[in-house]
Protein backbone atom coordinates (compact mmCIF):
# COMPACT_ATOMS: atom_id res chain seq x y z
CA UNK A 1 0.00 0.00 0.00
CA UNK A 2 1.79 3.16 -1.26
CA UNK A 3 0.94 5.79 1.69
CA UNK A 4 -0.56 4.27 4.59
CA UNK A 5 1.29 4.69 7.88
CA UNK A 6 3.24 2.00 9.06
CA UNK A 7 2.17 -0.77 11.36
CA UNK A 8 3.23 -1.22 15.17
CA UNK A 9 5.67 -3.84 14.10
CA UNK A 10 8.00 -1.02 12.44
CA UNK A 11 8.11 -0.33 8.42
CA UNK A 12 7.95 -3.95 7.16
CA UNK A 13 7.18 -5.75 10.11
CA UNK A 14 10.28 -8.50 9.21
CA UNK A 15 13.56 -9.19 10.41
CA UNK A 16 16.37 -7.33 8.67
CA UNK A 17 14.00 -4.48 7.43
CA UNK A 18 14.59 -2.07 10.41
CA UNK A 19 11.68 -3.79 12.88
CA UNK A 20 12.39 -3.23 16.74
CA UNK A 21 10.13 -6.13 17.10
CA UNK A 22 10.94 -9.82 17.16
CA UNK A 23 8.59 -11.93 14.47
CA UNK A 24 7.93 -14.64 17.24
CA UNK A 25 6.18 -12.61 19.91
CA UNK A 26 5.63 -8.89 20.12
CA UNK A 27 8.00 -8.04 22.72
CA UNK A 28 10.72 -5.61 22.36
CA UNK A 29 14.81 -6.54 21.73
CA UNK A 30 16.48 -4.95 24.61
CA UNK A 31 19.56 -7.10 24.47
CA UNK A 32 22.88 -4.28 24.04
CA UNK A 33 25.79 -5.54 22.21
CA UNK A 34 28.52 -4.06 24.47
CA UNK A 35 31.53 -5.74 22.46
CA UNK A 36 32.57 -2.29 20.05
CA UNK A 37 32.35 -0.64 23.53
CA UNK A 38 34.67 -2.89 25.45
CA UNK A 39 37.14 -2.72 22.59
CA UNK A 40 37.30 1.36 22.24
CA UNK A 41 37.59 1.50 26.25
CA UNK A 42 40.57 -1.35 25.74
CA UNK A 43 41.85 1.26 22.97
CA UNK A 44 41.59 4.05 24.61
CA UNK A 45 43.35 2.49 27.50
CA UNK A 46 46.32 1.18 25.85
CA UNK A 47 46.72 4.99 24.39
CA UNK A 48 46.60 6.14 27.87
CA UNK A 49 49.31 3.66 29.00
CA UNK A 50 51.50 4.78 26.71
CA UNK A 51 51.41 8.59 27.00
CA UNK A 52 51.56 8.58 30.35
CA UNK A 53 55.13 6.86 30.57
CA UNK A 54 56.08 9.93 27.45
CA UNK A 55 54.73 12.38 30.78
CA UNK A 56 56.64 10.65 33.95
CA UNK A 57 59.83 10.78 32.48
CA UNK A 58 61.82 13.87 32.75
CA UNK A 59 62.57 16.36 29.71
CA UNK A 60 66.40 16.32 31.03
CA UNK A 61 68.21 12.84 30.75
CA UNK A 62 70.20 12.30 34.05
CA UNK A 63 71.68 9.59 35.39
CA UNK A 64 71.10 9.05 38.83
CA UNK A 65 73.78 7.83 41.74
CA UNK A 66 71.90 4.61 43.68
CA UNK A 67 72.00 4.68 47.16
CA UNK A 68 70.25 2.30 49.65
CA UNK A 69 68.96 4.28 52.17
CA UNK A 70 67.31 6.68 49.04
CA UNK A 71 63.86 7.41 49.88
CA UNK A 72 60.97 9.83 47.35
CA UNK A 73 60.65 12.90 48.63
CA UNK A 74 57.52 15.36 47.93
CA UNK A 75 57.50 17.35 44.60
CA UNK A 76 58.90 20.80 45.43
CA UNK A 77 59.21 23.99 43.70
CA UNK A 78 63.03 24.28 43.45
CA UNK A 79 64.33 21.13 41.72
CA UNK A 80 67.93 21.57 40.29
CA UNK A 81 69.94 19.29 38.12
CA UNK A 82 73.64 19.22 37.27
CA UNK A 83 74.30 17.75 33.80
CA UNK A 84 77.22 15.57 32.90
CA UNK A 85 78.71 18.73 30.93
CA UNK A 86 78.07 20.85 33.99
CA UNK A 87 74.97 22.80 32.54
CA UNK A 88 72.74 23.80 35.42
CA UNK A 89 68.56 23.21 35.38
CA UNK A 90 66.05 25.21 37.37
CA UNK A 91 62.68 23.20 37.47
CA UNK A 92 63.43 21.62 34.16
CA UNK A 93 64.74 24.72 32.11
CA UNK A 94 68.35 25.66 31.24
CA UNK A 95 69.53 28.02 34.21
CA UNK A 96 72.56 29.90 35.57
CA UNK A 97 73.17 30.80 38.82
CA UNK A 98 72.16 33.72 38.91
CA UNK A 99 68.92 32.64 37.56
CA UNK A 100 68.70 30.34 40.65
CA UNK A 101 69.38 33.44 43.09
CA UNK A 102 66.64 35.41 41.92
CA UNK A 103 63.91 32.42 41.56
CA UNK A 104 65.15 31.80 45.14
CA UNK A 105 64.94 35.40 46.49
CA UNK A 106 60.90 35.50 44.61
CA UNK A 107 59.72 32.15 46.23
CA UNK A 108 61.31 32.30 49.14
CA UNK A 109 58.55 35.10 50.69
CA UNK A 110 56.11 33.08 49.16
CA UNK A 111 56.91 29.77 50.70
CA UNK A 112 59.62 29.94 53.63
CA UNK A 113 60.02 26.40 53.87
CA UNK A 114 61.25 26.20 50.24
CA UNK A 115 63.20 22.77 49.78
CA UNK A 116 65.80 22.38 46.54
CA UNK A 117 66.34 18.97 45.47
CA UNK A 118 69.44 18.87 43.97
CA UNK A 119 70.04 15.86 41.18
CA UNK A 120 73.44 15.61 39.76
CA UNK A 121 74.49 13.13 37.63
CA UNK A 122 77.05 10.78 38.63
CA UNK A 123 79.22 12.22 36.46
CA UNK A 124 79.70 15.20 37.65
CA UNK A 125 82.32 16.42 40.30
CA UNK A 126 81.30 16.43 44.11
CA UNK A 127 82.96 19.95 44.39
CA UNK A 128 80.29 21.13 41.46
CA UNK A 129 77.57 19.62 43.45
CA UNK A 130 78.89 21.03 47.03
CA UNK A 131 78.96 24.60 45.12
CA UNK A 132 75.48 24.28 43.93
CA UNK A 133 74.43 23.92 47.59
CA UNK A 134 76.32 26.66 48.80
CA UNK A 135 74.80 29.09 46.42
CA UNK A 136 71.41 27.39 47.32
CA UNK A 137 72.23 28.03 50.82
CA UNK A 138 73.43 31.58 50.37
CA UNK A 139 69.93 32.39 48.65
CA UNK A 140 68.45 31.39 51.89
CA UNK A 141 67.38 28.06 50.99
CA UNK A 142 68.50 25.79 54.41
CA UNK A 143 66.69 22.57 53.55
CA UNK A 144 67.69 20.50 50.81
CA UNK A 145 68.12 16.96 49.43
CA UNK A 146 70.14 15.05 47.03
CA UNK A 147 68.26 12.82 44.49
CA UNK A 148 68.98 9.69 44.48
CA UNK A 149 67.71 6.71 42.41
CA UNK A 150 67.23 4.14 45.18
CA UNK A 151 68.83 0.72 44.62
CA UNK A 152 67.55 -2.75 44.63
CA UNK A 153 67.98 -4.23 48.40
């Protein structure tokens, strides 16, 4: 029939022609096929995984000195690193000491328990490190730690 309205079993009242309606008895199909769901969460997961180990690991490559007695210490605002080559970082960005003065002498009024957390890699000289923690110390800066990666026990 060209123009009447459709039925209550959908446009052509069969299966595979759009019907929400089961031919056998006239109730409803409420099953949900949650398969393509489970596999875009899985997806999306896995793509999570993966960035997040790109966003842990520092933008500065040093390598760490183990030590047993190591322990993690709280993020802080004042994290300097010593490079092999001696180049100096302030919070992850190329620095010079007089750089670290100043950021020192702005935070300090802010937050008067400031903490530096000094990482040098194991490359570098001991008197380059004790230097960097005099200047730290000379800012005003009286609590500090040495990074460590901790070793296996």
């Amino acid at each position: 029939m060209v123009g009447a309205a459709p039925n209550a079993r959908g446009a052509g009242g069969g299966v595979g022609v759009g019907s929400y309606y089961d031919d056998d008895d006239s109730d409803m199909i409420v099953d949900i096929n949650v398969t393509p769901l489970v596999d875009i969460t899985l997806v999306l997961l896995i793509i999570f995984m993966v960035t997040a180990s790109y966003i842990v690991q520092p933008a500065l490559r040093v390598e760490l000195p183990r030590a047993a007695t190591g322990e993690d210490t709280v993020k802080t605002t004042l994290a300097l690193q010593l490079e092999k080559d001696g180049a100096l970082s302030l919070n992850g960005a190329h620095a010079t000491e007089d750089d670290v003065r100043s950021f020192i002498a702005k935070a300090l009024p802010v937050k008067p328990d400031l903490q530096a957390v000094i990482a040098a890699d194991k490359a570098v000289s001991h008197g380059q490190v004790v230097h960097l923690i005099d200047v730290v110390r000379q800012a005003g800066v009286h609590r500090f730690a040495i990074s460590v990666e901790p070793s296996g026990r």
